[in-house]
N, C-alpha and C. Protein backbone atom coordinates (compact mmCIF):
# COMPACT_ATOMS: atom_id res chain seq x y z
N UNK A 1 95.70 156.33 114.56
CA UNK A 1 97.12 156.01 114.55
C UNK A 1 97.48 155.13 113.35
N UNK A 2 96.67 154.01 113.45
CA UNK A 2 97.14 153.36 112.17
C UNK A 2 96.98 154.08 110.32
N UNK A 3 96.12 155.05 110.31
CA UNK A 3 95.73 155.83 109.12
C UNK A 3 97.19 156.41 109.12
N UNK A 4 98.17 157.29 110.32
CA UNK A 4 99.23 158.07 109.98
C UNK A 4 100.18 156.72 109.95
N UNK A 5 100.08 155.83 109.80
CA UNK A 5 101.18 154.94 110.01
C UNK A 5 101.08 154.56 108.55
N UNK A 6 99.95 153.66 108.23
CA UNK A 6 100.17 153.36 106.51
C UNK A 6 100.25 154.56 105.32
N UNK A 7 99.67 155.53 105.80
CA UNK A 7 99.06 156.78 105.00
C UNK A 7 100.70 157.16 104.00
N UNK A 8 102.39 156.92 104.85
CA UNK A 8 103.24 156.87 103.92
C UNK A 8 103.89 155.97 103.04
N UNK A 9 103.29 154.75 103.53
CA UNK A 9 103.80 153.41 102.58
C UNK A 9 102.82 153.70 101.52
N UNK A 10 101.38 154.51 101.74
CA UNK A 10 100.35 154.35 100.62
C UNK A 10 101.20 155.85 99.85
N UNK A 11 101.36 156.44 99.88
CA UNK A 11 102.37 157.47 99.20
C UNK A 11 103.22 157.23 98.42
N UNK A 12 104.15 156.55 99.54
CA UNK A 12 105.77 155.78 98.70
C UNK A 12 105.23 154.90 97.81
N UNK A 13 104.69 154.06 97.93
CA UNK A 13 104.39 152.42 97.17
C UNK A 13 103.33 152.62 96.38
N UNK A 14 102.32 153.60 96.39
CA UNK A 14 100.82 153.06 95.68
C UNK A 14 100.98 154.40 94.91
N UNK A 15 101.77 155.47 94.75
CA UNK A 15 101.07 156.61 94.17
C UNK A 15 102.66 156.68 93.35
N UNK A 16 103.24 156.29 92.05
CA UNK A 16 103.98 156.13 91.55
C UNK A 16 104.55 157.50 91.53
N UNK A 17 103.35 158.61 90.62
CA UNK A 17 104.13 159.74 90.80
C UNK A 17 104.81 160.41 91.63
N UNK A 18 104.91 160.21 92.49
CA UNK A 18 104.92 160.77 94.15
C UNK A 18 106.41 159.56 94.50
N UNK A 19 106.01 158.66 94.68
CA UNK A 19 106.86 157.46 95.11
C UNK A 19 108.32 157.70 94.15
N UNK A 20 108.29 157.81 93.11
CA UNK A 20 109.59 157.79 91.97
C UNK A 20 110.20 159.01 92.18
N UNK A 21 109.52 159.90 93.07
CA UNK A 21 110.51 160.96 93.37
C UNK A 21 111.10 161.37 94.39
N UNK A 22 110.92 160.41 95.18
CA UNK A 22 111.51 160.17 96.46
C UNK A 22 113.05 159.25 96.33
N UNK A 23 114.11 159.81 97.19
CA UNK A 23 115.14 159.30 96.94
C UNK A 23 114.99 157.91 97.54
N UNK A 24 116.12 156.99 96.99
CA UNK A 24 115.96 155.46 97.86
C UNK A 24 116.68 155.69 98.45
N UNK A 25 117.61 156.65 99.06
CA UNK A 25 118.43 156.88 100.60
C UNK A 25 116.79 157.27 101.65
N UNK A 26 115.99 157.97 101.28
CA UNK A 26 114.50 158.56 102.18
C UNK A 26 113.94 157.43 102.38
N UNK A 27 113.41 156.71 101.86
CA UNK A 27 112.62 155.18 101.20
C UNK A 27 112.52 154.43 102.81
N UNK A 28 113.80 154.03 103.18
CA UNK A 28 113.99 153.16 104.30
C UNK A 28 113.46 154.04 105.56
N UNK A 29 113.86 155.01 106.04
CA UNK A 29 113.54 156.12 107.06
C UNK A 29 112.00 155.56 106.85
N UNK A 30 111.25 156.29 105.71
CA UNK A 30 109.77 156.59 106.24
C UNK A 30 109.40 155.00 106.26
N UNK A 31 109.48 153.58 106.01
CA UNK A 31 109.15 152.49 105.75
C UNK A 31 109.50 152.03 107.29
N UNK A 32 110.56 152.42 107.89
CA UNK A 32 111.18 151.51 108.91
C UNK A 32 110.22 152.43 109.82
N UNK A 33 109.45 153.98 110.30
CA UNK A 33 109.17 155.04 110.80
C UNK A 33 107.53 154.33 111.02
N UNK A 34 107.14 153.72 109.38
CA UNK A 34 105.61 153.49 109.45
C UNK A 34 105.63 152.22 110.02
N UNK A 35 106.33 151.04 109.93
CA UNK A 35 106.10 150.02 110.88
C UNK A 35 106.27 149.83 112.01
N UNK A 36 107.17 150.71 112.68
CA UNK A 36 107.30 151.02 113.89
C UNK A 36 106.18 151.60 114.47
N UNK A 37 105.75 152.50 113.63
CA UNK A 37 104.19 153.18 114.21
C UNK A 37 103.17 152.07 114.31
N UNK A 38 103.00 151.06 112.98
CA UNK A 38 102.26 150.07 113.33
C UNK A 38 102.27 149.30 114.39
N UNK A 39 104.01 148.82 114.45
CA UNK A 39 104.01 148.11 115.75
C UNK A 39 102.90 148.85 117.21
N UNK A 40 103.36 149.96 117.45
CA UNK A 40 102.77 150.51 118.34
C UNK A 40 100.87 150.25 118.52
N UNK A 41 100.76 150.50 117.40
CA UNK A 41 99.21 150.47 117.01
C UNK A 41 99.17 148.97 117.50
N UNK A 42 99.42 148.10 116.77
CA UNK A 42 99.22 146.68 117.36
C UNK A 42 99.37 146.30 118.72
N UNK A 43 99.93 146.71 119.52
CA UNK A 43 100.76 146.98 120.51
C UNK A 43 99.93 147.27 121.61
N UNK A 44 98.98 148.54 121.21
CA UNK A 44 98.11 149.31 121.92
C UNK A 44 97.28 148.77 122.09
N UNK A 45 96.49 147.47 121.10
CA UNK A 45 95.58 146.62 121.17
C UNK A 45 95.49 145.09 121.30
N UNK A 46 96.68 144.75 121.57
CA UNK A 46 96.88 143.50 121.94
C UNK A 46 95.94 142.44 122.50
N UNK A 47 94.97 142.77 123.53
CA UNK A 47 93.59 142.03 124.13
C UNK A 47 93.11 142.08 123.15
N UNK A 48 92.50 142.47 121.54
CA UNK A 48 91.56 142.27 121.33
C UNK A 48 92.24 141.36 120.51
N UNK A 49 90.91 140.34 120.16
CA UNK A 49 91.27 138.98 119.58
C UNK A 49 91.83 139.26 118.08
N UNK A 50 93.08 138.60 117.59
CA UNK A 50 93.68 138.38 116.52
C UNK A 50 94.78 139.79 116.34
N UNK A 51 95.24 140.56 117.21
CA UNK A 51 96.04 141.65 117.74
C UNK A 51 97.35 140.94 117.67
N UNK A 52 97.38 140.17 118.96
CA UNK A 52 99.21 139.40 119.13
C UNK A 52 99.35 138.89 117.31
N UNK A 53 98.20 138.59 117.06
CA UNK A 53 99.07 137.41 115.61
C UNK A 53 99.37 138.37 114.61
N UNK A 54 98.86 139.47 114.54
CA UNK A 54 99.00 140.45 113.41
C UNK A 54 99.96 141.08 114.10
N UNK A 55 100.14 141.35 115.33
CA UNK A 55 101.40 142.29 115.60
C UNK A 55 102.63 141.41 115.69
N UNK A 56 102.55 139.85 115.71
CA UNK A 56 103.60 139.16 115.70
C UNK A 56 103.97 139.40 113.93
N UNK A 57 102.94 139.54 113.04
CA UNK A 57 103.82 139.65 111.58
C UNK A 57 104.42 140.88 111.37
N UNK A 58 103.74 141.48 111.77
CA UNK A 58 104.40 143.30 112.01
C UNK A 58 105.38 143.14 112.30
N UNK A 59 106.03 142.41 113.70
CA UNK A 59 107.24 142.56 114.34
C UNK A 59 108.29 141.66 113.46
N UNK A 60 108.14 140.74 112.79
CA UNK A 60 108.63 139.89 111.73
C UNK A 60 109.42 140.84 110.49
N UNK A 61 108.12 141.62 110.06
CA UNK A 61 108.34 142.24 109.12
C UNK A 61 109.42 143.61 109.61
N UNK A 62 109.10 144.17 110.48
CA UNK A 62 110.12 144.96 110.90
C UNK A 62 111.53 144.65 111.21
N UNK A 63 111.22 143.38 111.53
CA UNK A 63 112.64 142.54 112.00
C UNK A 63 113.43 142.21 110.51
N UNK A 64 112.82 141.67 109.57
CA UNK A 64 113.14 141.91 108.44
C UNK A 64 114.10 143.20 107.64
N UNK A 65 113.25 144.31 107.88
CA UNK A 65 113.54 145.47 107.24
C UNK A 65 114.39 146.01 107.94
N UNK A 66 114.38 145.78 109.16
CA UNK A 66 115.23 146.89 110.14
C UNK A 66 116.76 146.52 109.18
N UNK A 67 116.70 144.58 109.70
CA UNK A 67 118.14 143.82 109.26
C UNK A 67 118.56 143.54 108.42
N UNK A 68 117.83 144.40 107.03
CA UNK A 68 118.60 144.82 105.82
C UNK A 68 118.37 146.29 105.29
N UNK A 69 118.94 146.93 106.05
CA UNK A 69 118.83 148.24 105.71
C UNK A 69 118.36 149.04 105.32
N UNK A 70 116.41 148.40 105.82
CA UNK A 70 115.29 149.08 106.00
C UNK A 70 114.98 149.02 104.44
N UNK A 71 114.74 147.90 103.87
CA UNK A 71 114.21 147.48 102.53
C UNK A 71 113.65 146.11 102.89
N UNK A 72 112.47 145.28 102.56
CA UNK A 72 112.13 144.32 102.40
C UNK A 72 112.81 143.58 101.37
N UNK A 73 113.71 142.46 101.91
CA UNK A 73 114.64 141.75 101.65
C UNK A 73 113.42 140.67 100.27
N UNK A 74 114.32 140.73 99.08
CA UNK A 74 114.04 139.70 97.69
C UNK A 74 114.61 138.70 97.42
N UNK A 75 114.86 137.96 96.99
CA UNK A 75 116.07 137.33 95.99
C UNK A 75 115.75 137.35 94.68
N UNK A 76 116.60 137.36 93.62
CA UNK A 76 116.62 136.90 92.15
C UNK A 76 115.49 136.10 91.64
N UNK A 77 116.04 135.05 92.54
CA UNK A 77 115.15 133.52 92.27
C UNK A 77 114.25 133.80 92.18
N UNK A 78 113.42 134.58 93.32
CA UNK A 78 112.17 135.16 93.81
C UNK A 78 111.28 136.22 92.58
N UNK A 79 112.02 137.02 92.25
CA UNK A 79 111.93 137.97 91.21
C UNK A 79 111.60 137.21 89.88
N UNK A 80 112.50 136.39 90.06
CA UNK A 80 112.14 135.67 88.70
C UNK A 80 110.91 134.70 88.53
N UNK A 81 110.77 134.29 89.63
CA UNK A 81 109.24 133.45 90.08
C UNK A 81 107.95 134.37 89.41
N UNK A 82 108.09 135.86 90.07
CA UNK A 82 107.29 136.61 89.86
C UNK A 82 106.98 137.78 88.52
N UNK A 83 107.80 137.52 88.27
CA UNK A 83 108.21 138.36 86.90
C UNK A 83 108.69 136.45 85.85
N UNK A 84 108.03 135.77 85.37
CA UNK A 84 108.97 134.78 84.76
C UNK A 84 109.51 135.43 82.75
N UNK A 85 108.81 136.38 82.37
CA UNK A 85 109.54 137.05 81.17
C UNK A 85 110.90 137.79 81.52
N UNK A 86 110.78 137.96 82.54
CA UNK A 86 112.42 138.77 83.07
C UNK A 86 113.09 137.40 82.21
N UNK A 87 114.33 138.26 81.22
CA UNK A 87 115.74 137.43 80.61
C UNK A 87 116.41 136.76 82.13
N UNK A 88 116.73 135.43 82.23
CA UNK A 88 117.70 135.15 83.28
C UNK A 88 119.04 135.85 83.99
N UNK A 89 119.19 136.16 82.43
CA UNK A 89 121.09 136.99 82.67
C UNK A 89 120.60 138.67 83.36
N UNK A 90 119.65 138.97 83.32
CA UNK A 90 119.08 140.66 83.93
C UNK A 90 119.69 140.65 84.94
N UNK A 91 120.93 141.63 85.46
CA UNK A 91 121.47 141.93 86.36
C UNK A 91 120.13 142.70 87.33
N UNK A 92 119.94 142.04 88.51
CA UNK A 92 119.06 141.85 89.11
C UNK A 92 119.15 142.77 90.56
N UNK A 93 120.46 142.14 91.32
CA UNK A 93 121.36 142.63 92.28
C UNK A 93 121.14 143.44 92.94
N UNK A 94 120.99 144.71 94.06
CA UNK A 94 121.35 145.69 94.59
C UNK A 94 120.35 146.74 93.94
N UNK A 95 119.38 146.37 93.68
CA UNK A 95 118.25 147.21 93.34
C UNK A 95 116.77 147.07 93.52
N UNK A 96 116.41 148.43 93.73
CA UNK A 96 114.78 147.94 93.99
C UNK A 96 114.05 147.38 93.35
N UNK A 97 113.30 146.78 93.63
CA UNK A 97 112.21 146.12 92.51
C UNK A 97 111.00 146.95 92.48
N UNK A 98 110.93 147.71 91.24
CA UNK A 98 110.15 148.36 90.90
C UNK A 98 109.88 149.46 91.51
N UNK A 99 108.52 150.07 92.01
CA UNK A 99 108.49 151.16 93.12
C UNK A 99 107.73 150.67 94.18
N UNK A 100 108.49 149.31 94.67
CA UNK A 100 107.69 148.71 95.80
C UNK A 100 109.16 149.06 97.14
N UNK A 101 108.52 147.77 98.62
CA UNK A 101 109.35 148.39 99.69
C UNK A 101 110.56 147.10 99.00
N UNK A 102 110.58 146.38 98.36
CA UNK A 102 111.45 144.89 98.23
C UNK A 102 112.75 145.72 97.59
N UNK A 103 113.59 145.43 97.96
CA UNK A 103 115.43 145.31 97.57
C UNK A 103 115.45 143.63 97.51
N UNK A 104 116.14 144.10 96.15
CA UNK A 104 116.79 142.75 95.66
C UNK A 104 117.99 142.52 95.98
N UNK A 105 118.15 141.28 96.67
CA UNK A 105 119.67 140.88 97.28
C UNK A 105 120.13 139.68 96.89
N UNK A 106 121.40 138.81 96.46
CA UNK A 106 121.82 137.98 96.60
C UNK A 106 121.42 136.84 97.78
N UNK A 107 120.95 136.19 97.48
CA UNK A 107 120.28 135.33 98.60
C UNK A 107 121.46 134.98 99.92
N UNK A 108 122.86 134.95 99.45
CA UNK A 108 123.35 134.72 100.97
C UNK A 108 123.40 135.96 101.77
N UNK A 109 123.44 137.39 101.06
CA UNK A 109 123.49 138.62 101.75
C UNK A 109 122.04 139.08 102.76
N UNK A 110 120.83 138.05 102.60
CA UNK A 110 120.10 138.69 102.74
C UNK A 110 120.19 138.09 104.65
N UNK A 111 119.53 138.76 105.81
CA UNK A 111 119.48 138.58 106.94
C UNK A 111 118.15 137.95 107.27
N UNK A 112 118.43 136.93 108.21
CA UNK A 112 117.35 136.03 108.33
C UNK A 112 116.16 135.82 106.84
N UNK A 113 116.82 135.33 105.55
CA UNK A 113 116.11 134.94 104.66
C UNK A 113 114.49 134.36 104.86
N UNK A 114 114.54 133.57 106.21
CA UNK A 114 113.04 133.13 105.91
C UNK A 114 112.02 134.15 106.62
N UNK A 115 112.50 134.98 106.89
CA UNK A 115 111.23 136.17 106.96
C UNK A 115 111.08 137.25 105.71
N UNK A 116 112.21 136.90 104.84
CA UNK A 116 112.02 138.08 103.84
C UNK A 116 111.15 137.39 102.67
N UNK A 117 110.79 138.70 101.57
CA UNK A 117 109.30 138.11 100.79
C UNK A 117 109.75 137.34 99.89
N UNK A 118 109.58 135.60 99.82
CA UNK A 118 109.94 134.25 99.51
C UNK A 118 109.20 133.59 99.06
N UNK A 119 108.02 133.93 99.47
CA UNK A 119 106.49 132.94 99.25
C UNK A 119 106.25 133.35 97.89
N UNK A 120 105.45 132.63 96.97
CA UNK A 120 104.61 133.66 95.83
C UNK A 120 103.53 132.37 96.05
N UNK A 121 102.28 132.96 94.96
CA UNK A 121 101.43 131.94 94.67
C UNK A 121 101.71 130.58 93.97
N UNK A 122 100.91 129.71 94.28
CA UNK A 122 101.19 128.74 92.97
C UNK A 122 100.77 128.92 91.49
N UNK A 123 101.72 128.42 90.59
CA UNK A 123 101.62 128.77 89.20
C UNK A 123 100.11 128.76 88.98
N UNK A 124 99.45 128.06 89.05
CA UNK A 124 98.14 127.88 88.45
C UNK A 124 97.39 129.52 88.83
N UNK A 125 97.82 130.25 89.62
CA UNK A 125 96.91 131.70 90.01
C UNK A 125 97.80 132.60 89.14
N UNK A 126 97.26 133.01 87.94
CA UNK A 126 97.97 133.91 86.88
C UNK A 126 97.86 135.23 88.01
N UNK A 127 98.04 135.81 89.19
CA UNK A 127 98.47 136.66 90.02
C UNK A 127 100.18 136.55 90.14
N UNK A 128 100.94 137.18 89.98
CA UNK A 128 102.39 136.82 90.61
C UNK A 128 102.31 138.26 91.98
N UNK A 129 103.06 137.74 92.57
CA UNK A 129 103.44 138.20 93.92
C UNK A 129 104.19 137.69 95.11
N UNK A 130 105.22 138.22 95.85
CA UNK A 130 105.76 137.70 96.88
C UNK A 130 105.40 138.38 97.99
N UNK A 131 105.38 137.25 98.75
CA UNK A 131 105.27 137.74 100.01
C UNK A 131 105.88 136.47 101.70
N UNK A 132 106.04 137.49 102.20
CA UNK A 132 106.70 136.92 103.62
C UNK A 132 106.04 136.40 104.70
N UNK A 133 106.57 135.18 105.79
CA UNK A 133 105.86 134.99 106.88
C UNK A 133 105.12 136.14 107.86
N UNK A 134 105.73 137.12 107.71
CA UNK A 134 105.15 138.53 108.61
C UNK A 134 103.61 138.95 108.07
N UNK A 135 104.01 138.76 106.25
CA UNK A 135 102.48 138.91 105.75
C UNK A 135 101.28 137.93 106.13
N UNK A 136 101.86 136.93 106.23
CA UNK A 136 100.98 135.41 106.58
C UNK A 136 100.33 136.43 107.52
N UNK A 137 101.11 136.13 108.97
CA UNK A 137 100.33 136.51 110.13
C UNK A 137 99.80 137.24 110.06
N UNK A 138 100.36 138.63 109.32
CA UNK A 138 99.31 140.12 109.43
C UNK A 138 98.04 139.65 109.11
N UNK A 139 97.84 138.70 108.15
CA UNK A 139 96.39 138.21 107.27
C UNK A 139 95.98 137.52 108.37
N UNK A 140 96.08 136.74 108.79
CA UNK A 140 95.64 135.68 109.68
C UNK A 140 95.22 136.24 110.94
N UNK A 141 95.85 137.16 111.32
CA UNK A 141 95.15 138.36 112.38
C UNK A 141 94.24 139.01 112.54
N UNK A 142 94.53 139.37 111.42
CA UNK A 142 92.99 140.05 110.65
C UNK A 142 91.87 139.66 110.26
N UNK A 143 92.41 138.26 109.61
CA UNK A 143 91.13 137.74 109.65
C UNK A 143 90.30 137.44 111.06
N UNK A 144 91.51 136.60 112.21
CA UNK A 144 90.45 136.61 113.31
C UNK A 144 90.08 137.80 113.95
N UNK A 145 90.53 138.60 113.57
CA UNK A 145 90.23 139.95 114.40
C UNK A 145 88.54 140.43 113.69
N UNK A 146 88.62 140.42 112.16
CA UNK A 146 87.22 140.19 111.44
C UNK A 146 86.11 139.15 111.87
N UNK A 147 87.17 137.86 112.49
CA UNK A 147 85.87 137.08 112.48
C UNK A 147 85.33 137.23 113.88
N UNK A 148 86.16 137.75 114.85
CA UNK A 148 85.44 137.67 116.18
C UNK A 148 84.40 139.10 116.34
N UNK A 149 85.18 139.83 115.43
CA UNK A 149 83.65 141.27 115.52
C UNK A 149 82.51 140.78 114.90
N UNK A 150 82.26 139.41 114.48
CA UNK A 150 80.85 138.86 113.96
C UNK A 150 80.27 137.75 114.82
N UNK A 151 81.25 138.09 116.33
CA UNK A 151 80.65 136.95 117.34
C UNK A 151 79.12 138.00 117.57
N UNK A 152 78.21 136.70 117.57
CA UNK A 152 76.62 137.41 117.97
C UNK A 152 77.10 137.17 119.52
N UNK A 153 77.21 136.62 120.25
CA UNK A 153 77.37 136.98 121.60
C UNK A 153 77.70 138.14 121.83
N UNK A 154 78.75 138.55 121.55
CA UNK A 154 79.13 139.75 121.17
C UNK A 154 78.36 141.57 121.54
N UNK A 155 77.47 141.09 120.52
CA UNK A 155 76.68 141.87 120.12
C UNK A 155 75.50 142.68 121.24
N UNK A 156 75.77 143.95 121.12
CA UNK A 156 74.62 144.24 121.99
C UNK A 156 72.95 143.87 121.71
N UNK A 157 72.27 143.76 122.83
CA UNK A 157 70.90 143.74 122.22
C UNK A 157 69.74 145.21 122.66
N UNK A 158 69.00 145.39 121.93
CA UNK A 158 68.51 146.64 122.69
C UNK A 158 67.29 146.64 122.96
């Protein structure tokens, strides 16, 4: 389930050729379609350890996208954090950033701002990137979900 769930964000977002020819009216459908599927996936597995915290960023992140019109909500400011050669005056506005899921919005237009992608690294990590509280958790889920499949209790013995 989760392979058909990311398998179109890895399409749209990671395979440029493919992704740039998809309309940005389609874009939101399959994005809002695959996290919903995730949700489910998370959903389905909830008992196992680090499940609720990764499906709580899932549900963040969906909550996000749903409540701006199925784009992961940006700001300028943000853009410019991450990109800092972008000219200041670059009409920025009402467009995607790049061939990722982020729409760039005016920071008061955007819905519930502190779940949309806000965070970046600190300057000192020549990486730029944003990202949102939904991402936090997804990571943080995962990780315990990684670290408890290395409980030796766990483990069968034979």
């Amino acid at each position: 389930m989760v392979f058909v769930a990311v398998l179109p964000q890895i399409i749209v977002f990671q395979i440029p050729a493919i992704g740039r020819q998809i309309p940005n009216s389609v874009i939101p459908v399959i994005l809002v379609l695959s996290q919903a599927l995730l949700l489910g996936f998370a959903a389905a597995n909830i008992v196992i350890p680090g499940f609720w915290v990764l499906g709580l960023g899932l549900l963040a992140n969906f909550t996000a996208i749903v409540l701006n019109r199925g784009w992961m909500p940006i700001s300028p400011e943000i853009v410019h954090r991450i990109l800092p050669t972008l000219p200041d005056d670059f009409p920025l506005v009402g467009q995607r950033l790049g061939y990722s899921k982020d729409w760039i919005y005016a920071y008061p237009d955007i819905h519930l701002p502190w779940l949309s992608d806000h965070f970046t690294l600190p300057e000192w990590i020549p990486y730029r990137v944003a990202f949102s509280l939904g991402d936090i958790l997804v990571a943080v889920g995962a990780i315990w979900l990684l670290w408890s499949l290395s409980d030796p209790e766990k483990k069968e013995t034979k």
